[in-house]
C-alpha atoms as a PDB file:
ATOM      1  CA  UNK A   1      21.217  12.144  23.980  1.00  0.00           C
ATOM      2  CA  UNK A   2      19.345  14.208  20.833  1.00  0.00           C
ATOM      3  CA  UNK A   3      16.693  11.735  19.967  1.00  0.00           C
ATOM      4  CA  UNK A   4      14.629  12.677  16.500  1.00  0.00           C
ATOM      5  CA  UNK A   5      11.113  10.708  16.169  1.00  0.00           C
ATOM      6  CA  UNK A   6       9.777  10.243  13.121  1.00  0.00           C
ATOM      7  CA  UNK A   7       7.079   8.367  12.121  1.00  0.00           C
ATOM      8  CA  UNK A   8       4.034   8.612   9.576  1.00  0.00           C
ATOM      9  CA  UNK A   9      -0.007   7.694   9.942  1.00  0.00           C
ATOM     10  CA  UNK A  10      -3.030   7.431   8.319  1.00  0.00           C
ATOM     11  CA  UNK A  11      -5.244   6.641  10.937  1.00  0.00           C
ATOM     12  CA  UNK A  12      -3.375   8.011  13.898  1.00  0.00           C
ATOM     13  CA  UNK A  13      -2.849   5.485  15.630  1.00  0.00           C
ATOM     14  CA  UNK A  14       0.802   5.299  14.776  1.00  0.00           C
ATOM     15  CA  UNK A  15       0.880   9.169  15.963  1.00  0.00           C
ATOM     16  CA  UNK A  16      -0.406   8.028  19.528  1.00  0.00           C
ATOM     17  CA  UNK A  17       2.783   5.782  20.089  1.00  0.00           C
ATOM     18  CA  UNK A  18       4.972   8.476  18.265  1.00  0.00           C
ATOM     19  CA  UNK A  19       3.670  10.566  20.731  1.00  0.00           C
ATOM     20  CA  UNK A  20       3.832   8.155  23.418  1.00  0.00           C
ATOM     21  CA  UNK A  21       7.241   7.331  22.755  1.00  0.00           C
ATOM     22  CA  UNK A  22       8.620  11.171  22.673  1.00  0.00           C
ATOM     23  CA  UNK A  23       7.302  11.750  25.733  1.00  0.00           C
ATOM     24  CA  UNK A  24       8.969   8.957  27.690  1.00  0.00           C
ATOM     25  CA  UNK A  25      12.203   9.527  25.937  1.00  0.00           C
ATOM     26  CA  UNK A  26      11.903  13.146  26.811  1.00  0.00           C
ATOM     27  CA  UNK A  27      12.140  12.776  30.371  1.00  0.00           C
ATOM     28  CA  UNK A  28      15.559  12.498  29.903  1.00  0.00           C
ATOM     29  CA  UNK A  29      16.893  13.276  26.436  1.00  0.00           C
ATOM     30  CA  UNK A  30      16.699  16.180  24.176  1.00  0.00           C
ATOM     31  CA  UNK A  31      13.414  14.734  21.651  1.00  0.00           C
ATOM     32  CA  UNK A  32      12.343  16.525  18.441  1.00  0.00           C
ATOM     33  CA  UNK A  33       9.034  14.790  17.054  1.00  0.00           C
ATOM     34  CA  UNK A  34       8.443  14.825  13.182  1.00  0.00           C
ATOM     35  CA  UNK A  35       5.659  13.357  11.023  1.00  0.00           C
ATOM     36  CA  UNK A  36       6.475  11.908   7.585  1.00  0.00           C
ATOM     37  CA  UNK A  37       4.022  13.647   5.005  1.00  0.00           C
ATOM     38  CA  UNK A  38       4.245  12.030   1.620  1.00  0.00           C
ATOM     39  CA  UNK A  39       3.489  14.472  -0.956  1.00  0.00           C
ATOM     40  CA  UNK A  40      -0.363  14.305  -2.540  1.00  0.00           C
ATOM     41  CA  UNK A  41      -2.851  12.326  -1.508  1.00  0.00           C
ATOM     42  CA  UNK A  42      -3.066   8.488  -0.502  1.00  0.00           C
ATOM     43  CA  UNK A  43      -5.593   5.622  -2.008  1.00  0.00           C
ATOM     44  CA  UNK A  44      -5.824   2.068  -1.837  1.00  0.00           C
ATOM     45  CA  UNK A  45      -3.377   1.616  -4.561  1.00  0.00           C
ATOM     46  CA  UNK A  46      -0.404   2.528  -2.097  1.00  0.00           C
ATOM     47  CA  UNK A  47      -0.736  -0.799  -0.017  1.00  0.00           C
ATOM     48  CA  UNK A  48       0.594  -2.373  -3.466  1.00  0.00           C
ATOM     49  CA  UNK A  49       2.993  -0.212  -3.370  1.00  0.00           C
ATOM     50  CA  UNK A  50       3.821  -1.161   0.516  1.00  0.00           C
ATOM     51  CA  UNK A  51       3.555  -4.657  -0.028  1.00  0.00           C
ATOM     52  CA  UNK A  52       6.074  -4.037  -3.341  1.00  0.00           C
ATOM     53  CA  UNK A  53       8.316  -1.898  -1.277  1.00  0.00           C
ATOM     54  CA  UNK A  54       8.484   0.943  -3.294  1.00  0.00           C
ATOM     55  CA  UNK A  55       8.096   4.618  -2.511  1.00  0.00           C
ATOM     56  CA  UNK A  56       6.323   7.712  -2.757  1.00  0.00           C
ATOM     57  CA  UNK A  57       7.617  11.027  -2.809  1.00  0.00           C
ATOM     58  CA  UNK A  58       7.357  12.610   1.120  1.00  0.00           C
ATOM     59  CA  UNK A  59       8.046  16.467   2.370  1.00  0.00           C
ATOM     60  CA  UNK A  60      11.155  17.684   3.409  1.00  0.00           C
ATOM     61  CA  UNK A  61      12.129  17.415   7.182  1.00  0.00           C
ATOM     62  CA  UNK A  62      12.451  20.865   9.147  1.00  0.00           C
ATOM     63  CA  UNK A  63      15.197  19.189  10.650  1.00  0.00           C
ATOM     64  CA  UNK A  64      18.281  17.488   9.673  1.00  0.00           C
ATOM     65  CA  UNK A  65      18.872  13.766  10.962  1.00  0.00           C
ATOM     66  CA  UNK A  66      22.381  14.114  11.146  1.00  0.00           C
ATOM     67  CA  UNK A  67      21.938  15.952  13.476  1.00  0.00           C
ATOM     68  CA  UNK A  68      20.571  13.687  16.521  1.00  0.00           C
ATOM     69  CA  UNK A  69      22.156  10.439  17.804  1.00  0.00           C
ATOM     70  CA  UNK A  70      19.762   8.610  17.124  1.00  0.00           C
ATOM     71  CA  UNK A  71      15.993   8.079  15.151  1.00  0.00           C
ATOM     72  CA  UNK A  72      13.054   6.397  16.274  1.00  0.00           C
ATOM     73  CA  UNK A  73      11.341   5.349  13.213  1.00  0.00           C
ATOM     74  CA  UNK A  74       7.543   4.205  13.031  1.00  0.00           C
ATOM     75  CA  UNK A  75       4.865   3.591  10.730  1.00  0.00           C
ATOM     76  CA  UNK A  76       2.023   1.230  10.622  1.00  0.00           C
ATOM     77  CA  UNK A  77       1.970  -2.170   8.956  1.00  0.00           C
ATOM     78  CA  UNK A  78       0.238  -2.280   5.132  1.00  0.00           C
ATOM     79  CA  UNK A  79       0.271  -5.615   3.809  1.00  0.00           C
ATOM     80  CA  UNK A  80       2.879  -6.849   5.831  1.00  0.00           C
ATOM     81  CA  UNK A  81       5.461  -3.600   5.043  1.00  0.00           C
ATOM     82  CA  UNK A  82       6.547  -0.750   5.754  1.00  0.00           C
ATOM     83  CA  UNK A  83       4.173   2.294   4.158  1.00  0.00           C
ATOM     84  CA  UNK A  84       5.990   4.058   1.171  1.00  0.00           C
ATOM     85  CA  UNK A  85       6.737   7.138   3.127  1.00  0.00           C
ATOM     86  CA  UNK A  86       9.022   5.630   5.388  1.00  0.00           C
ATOM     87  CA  UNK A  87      10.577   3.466   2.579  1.00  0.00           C
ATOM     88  CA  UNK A  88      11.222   7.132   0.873  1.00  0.00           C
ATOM     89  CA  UNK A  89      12.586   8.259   4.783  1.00  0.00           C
ATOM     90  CA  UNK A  90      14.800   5.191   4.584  1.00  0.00           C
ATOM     91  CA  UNK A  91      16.198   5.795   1.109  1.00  0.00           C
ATOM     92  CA  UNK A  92      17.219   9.340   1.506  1.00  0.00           C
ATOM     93  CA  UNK A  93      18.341   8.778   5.457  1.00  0.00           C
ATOM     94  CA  UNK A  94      22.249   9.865   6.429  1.00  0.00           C
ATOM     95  CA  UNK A  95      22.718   9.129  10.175  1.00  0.00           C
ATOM     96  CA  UNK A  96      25.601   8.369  12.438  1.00  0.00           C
ATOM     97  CA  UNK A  97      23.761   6.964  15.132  1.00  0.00           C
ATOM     98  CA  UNK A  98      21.305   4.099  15.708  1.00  0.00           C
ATOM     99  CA  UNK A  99      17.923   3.943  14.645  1.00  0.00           C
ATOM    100  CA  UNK A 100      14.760   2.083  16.629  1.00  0.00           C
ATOM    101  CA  UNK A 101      12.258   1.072  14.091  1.00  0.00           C
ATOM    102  CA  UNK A 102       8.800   0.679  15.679  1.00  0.00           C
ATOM    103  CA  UNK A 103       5.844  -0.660  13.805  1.00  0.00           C
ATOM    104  CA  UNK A 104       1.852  -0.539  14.781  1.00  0.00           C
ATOM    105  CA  UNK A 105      -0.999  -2.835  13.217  1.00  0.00           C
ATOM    106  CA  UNK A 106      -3.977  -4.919  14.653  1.00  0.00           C
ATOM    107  CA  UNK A 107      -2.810  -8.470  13.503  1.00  0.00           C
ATOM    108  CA  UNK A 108       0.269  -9.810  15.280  1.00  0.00           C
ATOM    109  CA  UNK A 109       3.219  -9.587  12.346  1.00  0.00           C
ATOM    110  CA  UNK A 110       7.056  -8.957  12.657  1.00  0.00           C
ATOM    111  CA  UNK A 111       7.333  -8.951   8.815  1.00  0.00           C
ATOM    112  CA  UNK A 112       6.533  -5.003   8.731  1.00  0.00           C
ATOM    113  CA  UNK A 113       9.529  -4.919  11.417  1.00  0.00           C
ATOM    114  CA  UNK A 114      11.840  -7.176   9.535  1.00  0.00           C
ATOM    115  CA  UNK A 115      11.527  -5.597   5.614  1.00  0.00           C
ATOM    116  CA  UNK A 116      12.003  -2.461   8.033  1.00  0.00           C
ATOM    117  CA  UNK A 117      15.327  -3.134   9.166  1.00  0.00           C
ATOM    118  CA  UNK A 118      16.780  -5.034   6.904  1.00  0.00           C
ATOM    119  CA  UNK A 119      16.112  -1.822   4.343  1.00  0.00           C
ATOM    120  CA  UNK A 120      17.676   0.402   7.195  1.00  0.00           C
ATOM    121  CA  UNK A 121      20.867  -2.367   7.043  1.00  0.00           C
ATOM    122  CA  UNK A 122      21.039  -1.850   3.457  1.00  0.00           C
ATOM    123  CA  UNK A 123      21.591   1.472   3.959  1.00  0.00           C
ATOM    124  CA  UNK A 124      24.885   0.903   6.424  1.00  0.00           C
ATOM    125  CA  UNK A 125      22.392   2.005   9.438  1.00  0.00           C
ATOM    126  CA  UNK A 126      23.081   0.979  12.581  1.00  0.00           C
ATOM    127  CA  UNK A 127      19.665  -0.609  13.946  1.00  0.00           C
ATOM    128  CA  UNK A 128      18.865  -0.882  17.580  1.00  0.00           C
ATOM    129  CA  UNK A 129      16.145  -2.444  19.153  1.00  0.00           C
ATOM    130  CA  UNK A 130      12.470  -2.610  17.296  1.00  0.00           C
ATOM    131  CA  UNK A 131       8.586  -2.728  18.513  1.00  0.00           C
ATOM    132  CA  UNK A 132       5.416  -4.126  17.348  1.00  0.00           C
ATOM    133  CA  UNK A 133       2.597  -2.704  18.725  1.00  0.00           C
ATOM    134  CA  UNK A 134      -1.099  -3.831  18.384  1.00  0.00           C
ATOM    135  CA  UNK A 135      -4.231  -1.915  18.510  1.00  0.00           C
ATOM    136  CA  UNK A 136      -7.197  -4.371  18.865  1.00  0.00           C
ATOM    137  CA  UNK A 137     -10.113  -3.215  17.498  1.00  0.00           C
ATOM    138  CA  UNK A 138     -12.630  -0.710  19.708  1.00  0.00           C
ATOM    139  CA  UNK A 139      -9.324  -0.575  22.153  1.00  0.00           C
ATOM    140  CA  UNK A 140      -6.597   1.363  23.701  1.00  0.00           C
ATOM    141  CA  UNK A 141      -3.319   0.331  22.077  1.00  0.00           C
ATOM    142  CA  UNK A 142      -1.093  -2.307  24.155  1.00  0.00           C
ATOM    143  CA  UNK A 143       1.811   0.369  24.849  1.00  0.00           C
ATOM    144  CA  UNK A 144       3.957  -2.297  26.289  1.00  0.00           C
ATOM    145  CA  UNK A 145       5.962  -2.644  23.376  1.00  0.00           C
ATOM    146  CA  UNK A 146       6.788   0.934  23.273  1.00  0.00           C
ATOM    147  CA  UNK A 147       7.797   1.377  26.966  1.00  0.00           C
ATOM    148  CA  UNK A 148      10.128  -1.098  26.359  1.00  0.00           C
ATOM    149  CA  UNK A 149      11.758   0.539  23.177  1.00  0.00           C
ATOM    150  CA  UNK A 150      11.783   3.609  25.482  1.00  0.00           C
ATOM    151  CA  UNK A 151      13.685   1.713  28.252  1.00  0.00           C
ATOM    152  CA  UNK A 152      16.002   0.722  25.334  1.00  0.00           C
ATOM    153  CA  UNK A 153      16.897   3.172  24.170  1.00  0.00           C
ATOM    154  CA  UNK A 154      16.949   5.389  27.228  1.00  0.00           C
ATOM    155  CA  UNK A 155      19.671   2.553  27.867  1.00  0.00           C
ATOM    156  CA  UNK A 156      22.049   2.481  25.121  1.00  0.00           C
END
């Protein structure tokens, strides 16, 4: 299976399960990773923007999604949402395979998750099976939720 991962980050702690991810899905699939850069720079008015779920303008792809059979799709959690870049990813997305949605943030929440897929449903994307993955403060993230979206998806 041709597996595209996408995901964006501020802090980089999304890019560590991006990362993560791709190379447990690699083991056995064809996996292209890809960071979402949103065009200019970000500041604290953008978590409004989250939490409104609206979007910013984001870079090109050097790839083409239609291209893989399916998208693993992360970001971390601002005020309960999805960031604006992958709200932008989501808007202009054409796929005819399944996409994984993954989410990372220090508080338990499944709202990020939910406004997540339910925008990818919109859409008339097939959605698979989702993560939530914490990172406690001073800590190593929990990667259990991610091995098991890897075993998932490895599966279907």
């Amino acid at each position: 299976m041709k597996i595209l991962v996408v995901y964006h980050t501020l802090s980089g702690n999304t890019e560590k399960v991006a990362n993560t991810l791709a190379d447990r899905l690699s083991k056995n699939h064809e996996v292209t990773l890809k960071r979402l850069e949103p065009v200019g720079r970000y500041n604290h008015f953008h978590v409004f923007l989250a939490l409104a779920g609206l979007k910013v303008p984001i870079r090109p792809l050097d790839v083409e999604p239609l291209g893989y059979d399916a998208i693993c799709l992360g970001c971390p959690v601002w005020a309960g949402s999805p960031t604006p870049a992958v709200n932008a990813f989501i808007d202009g997305l054409e796929l005819k395979g399944v996409v994984y949605p993954f989410v990372t943030c220090a508080a338990p929440t499944t709202g990020a998750l939910k406004k997540m897929t339910s925008r990818l449903e919109r859409k008339g994307l097939k959605v698979g099976a989702s993560a939530f993955v914490s990172f406690p403060p001073k800590s190593l993230p929990k990667m259990e939720g991610i091995e098991g979206l890897a075993g998932r998806v490895a599966q279907e």
